[in-house]
C-alpha atoms as a PDB file:
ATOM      1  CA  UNK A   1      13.602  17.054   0.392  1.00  0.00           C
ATOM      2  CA  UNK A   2      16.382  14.772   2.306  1.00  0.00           C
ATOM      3  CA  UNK A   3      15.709  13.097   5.841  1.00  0.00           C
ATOM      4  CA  UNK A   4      18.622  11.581   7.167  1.00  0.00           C
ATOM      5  CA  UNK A   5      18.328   8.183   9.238  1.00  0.00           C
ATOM      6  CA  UNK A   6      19.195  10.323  12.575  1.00  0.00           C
ATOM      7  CA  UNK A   7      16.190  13.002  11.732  1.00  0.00           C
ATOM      8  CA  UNK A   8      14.004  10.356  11.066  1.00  0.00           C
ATOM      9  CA  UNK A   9      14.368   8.213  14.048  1.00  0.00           C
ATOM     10  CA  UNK A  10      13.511  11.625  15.841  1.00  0.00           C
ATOM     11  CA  UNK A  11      11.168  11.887  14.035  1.00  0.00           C
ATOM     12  CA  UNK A  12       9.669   8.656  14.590  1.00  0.00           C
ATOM     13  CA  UNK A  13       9.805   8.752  18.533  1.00  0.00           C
ATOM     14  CA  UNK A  14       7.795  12.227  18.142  1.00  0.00           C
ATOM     15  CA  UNK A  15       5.159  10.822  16.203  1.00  0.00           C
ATOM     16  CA  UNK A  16       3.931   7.657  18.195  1.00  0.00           C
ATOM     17  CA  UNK A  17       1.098   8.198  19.616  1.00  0.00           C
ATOM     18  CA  UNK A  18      -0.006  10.739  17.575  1.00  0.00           C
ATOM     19  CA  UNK A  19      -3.332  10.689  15.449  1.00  0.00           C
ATOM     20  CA  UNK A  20      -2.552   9.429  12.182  1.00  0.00           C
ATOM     21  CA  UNK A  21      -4.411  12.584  10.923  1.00  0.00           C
ATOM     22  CA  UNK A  22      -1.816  14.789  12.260  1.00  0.00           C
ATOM     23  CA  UNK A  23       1.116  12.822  10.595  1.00  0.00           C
ATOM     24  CA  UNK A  24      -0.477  12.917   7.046  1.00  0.00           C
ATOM     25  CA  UNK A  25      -1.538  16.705   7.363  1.00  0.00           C
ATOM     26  CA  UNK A  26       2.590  16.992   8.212  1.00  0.00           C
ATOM     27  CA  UNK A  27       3.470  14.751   5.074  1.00  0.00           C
ATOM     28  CA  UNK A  28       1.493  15.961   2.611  1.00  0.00           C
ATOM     29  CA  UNK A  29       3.678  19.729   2.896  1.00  0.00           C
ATOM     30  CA  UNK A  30       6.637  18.272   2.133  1.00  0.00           C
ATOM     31  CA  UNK A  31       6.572  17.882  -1.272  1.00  0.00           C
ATOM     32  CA  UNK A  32       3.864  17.752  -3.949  1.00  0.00           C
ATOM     33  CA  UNK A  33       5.428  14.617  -5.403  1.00  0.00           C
ATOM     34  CA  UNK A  34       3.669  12.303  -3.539  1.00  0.00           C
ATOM     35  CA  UNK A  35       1.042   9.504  -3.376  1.00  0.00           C
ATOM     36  CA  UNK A  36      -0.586   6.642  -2.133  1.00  0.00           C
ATOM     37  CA  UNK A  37      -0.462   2.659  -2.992  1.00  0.00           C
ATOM     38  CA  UNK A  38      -3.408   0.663  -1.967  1.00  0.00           C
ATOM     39  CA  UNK A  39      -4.147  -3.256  -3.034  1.00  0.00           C
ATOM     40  CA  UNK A  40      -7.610  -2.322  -2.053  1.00  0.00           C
ATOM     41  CA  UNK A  41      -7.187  -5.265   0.937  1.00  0.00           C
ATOM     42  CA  UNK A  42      -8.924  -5.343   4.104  1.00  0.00           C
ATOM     43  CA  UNK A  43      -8.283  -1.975   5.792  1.00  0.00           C
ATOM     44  CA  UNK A  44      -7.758   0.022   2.820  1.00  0.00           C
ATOM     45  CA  UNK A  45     -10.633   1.983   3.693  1.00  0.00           C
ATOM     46  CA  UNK A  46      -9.241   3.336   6.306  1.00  0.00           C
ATOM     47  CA  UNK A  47      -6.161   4.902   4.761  1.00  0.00           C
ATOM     48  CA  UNK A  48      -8.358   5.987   1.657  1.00  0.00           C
ATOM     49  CA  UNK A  49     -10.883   7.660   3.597  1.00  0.00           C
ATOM     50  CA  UNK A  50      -8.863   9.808   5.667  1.00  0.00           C
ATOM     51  CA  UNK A  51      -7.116  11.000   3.028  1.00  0.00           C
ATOM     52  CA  UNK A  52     -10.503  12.064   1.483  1.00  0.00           C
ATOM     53  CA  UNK A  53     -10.508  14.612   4.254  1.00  0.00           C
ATOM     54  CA  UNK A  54      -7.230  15.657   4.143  1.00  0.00           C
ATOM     55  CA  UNK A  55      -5.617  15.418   0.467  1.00  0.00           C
ATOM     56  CA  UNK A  56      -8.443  14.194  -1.817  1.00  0.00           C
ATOM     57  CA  UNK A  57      -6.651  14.887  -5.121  1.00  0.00           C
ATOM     58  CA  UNK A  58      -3.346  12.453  -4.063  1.00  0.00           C
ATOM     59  CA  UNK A  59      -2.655  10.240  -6.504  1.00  0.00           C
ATOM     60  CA  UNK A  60      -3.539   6.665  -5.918  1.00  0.00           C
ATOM     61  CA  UNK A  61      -1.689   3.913  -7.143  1.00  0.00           C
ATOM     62  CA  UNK A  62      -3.051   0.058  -7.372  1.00  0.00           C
ATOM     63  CA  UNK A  63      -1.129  -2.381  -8.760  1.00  0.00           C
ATOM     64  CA  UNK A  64      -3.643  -4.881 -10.154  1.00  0.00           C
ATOM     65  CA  UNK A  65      -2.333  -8.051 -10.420  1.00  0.00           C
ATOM     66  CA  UNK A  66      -5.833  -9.580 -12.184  1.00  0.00           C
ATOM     67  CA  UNK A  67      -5.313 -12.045 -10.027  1.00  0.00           C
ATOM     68  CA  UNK A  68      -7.730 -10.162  -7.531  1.00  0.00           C
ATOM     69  CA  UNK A  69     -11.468 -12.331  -6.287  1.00  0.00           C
ATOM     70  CA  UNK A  70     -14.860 -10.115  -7.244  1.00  0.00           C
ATOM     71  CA  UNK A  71     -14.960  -9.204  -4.120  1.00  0.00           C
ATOM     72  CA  UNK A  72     -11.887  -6.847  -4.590  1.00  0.00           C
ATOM     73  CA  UNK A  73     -13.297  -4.955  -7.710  1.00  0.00           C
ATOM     74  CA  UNK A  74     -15.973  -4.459  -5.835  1.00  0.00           C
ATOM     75  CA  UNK A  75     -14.431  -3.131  -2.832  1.00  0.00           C
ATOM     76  CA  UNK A  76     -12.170  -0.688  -5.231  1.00  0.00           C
ATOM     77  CA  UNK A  77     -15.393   0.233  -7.284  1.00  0.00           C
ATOM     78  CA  UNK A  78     -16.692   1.032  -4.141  1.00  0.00           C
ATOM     79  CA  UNK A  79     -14.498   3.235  -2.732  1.00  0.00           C
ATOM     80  CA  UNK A  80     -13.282   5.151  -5.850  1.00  0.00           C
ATOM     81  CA  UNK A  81     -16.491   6.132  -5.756  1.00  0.00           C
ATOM     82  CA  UNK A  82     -17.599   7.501  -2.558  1.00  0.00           C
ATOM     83  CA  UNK A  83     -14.055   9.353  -2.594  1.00  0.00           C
ATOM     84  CA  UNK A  84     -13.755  10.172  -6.261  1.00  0.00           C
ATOM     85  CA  UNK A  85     -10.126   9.046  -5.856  1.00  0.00           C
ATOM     86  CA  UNK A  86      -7.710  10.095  -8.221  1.00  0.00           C
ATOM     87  CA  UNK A  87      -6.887   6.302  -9.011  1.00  0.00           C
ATOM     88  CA  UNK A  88      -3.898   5.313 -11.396  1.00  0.00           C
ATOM     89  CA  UNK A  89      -4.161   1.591 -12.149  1.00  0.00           C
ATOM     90  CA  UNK A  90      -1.257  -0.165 -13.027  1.00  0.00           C
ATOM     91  CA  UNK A  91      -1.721  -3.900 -14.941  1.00  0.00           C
ATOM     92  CA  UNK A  92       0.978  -6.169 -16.120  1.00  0.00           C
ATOM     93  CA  UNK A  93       2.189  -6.026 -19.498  1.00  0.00           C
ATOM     94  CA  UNK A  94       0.868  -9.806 -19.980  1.00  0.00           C
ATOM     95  CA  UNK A  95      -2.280 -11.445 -19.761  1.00  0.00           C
ATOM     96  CA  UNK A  96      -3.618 -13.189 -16.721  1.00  0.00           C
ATOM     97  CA  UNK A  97      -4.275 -16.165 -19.138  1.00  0.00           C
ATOM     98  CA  UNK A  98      -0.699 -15.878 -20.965  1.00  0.00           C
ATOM     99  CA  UNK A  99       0.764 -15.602 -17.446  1.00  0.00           C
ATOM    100  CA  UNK A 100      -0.897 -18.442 -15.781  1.00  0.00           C
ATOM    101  CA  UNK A 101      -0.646 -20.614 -19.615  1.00  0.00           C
ATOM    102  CA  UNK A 102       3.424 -19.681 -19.111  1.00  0.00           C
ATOM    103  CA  UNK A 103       3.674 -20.679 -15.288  1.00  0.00           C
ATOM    104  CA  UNK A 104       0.793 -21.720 -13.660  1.00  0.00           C
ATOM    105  CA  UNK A 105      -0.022 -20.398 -10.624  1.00  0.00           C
ATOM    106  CA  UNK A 106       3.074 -20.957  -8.870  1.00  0.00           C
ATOM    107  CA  UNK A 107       2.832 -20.934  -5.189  1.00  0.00           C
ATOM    108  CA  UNK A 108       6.022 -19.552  -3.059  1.00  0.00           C
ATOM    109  CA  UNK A 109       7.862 -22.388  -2.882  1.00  0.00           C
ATOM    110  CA  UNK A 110       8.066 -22.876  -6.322  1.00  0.00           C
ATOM    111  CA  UNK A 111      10.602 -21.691  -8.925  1.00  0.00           C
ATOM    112  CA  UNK A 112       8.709 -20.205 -11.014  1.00  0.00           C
ATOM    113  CA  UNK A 113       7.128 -17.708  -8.452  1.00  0.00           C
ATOM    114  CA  UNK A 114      10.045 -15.031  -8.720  1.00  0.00           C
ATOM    115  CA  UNK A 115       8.929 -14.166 -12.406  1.00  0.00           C
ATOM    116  CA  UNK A 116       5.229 -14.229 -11.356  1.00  0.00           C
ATOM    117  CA  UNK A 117       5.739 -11.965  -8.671  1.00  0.00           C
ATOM    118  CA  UNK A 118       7.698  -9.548 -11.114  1.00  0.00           C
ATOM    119  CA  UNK A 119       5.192 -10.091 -13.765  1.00  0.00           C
ATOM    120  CA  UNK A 120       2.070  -9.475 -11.756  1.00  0.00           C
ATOM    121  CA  UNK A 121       3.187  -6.852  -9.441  1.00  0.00           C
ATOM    122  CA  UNK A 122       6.331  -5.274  -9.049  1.00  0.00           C
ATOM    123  CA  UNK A 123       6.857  -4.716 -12.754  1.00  0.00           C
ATOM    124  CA  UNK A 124       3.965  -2.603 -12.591  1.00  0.00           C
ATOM    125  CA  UNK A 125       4.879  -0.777  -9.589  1.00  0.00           C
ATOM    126  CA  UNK A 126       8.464  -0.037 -10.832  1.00  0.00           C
ATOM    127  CA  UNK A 127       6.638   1.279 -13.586  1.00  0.00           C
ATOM    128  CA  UNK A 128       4.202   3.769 -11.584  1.00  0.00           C
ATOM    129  CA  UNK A 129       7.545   4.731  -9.568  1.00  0.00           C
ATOM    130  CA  UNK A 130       9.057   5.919 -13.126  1.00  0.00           C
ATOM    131  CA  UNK A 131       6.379   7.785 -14.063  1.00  0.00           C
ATOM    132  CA  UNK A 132       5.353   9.677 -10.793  1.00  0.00           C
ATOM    133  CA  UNK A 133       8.638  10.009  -9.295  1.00  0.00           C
ATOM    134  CA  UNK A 134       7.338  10.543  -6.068  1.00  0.00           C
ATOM    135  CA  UNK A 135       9.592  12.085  -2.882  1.00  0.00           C
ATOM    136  CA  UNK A 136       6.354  11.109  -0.501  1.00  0.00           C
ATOM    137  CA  UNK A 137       5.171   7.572  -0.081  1.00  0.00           C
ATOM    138  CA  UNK A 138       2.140   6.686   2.086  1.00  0.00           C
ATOM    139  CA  UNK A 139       1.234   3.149   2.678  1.00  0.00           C
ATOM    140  CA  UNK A 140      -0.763   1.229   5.240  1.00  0.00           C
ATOM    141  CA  UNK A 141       1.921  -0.965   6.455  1.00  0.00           C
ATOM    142  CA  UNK A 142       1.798  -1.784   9.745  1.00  0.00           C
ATOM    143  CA  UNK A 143       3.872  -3.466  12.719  1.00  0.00           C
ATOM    144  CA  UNK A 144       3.697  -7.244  13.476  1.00  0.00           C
ATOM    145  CA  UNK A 145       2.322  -7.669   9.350  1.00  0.00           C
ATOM    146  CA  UNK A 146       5.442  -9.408   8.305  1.00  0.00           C
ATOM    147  CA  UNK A 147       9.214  -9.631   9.168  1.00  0.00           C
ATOM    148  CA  UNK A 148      10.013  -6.920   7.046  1.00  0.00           C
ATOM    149  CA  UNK A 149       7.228  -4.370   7.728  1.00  0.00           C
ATOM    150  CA  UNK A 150       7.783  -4.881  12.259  1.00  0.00           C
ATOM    151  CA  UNK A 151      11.725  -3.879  11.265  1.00  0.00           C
ATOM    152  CA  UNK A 152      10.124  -0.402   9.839  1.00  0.00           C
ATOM    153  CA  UNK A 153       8.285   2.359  11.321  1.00  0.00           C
ATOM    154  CA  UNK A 154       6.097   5.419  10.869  1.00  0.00           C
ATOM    155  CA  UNK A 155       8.797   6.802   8.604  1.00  0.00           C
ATOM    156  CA  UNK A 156      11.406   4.821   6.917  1.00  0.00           C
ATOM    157  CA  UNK A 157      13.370   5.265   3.618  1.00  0.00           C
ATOM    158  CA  UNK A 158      12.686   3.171   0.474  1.00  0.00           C
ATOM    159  CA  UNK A 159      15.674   1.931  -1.300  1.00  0.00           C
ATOM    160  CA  UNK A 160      15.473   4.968  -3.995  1.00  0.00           C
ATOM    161  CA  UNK A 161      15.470   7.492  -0.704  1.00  0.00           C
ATOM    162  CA  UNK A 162      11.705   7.691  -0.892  1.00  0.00           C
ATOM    163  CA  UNK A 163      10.265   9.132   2.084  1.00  0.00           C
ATOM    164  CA  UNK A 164       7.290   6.026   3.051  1.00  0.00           C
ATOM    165  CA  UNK A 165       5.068   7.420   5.737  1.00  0.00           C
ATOM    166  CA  UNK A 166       2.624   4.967   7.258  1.00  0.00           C
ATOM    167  CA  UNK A 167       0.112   6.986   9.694  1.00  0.00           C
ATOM    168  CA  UNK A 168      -1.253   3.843  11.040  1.00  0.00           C
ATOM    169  CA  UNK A 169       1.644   1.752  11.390  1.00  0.00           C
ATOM    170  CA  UNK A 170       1.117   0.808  15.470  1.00  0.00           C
ATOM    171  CA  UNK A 171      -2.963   0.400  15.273  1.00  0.00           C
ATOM    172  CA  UNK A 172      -3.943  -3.030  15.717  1.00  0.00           C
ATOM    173  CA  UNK A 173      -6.309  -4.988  14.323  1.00  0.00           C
ATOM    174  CA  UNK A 174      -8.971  -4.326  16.585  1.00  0.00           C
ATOM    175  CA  UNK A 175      -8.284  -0.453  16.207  1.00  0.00           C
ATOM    176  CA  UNK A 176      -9.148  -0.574  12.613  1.00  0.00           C
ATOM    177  CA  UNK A 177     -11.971  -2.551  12.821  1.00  0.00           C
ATOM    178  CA  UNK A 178     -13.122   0.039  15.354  1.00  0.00           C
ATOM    179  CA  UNK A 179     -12.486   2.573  13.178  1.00  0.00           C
ATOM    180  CA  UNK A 180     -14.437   1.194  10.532  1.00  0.00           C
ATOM    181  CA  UNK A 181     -17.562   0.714  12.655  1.00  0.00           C
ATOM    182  CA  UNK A 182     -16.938   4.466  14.126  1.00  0.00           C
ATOM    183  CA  UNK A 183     -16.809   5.612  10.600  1.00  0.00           C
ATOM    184  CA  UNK A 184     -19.512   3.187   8.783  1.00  0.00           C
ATOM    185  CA  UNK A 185     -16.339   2.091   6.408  1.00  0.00           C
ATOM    186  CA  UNK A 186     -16.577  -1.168   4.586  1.00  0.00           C
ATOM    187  CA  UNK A 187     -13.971  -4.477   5.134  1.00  0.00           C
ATOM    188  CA  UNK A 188     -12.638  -6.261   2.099  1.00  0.00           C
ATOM    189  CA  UNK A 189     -12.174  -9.571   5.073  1.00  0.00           C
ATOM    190  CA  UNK A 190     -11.743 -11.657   1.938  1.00  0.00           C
ATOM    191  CA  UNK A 191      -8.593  -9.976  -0.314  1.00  0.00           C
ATOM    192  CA  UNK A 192      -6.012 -12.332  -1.314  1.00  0.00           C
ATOM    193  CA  UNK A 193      -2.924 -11.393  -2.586  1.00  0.00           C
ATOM    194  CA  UNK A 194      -1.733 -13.889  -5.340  1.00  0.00           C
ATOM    195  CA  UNK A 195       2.198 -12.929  -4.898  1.00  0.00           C
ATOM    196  CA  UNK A 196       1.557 -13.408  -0.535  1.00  0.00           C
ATOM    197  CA  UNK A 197      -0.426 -16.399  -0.530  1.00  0.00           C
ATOM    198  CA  UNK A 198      -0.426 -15.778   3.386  1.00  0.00           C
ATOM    199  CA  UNK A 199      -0.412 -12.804   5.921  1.00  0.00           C
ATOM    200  CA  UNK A 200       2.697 -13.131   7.123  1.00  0.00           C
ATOM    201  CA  UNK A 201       4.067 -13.049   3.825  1.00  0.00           C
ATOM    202  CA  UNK A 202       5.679  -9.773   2.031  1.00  0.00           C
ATOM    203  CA  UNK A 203       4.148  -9.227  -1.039  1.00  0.00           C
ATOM    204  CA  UNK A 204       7.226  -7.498  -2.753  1.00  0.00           C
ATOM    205  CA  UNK A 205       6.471  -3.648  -3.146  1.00  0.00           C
ATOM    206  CA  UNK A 206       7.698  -2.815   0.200  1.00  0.00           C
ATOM    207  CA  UNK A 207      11.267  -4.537  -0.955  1.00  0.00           C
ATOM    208  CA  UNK A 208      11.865  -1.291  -3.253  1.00  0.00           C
END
């Protein structure tokens, strides 16, 4: 399964404005290699939930940093859950404590935050890339997030020629939280992301 960056841009200007729905029920038949990250952040119940009624068996993939507040294990408790995901949690091969005794909590300014960020979280993602080898990538990045993610679109290629589809990338804010009240769906409005410190921030994972 090979897009090229011309079929993709077509692609692209044919799915705007389409239901999100539509454009995972397309994904999902291109290959059976595929899956879904989640941090379990503020919308991820939206992303989650629709695949519940579309692909429920899709492998899930969360990169816990265990750097995460309570309210994020709940949130993920939650939702595993109601949709019985087929959730494959990835940790760091060190301790929070060793981690934090090592470097602190470095913040992004700081040198040490390079080898946090690689210890925490994209150590552990390179490692759930190895062993699921997936061709189809579905995230809930979305446009105006950060630098990175408005230079992307529905489709784009990772830098191993994984196919990242993100059904929701043009919603809004205010279209999620719709969709949330529409669908009774709970908000984590408190996540933090250790690696991001702030919104605008990338968190990494979307650098592969």
């Amino acid at each position: 399964m090979k897009f090229s960056i011309d079929q993709i841009s077509r692609f692209n200007k044919q799915f705007r404005g389409i239901p999100p729905e539509e454009i995972i029920s397309w994904a999902v038949n291109l290959s059976n290699k595929r899956i879904v990250t989640t941090s379990f952040g503020k919308y991820s119940a939206v992303l989650l939930s629709t695949f519940q009624r579309i692909d429920p068996m899709v492998k899930v993939i969360w990169c816990d940093t265990g750097f995460n507040l309570s309210e994020t294990y709940e949130h993920a408790n939650y939702l595993t859950n109601r949709y019985n995901l087929n959730l494959q949690t990835y940790v760091p091969k060190e301790t929070r404590s060793y981690t934090e005794h090592r470097l602190g909590f470095p913040n992004v300014d700081e040198p040490g935050h390079k080898e946090f960020s690689d210890i925490v979280k994209l150590e552990p993602f390179r490692r759930a890339l190895a062993e699921h080898q997936p061709e189809v990538w579905f995230t809930n990045i979305r446009i105006r997030q950060t630098a990175l993610r408005s230079a992307k679109d529905i489709l784009s290629l990772s830098n191993e020629g994984i196919l990242k589809v993100s059904p929701f990338y043009y919603w809004t804010d205010d279209d999620l939280d719709d969709y949330l009240e529409a669908h009774e769906l709970p908000k984590n409005s408190s996540y933090f992301d250790p690696v991001k410190a702030l919104e605008s921030r990338e968190c990494g994972i979307h650098l592969q």
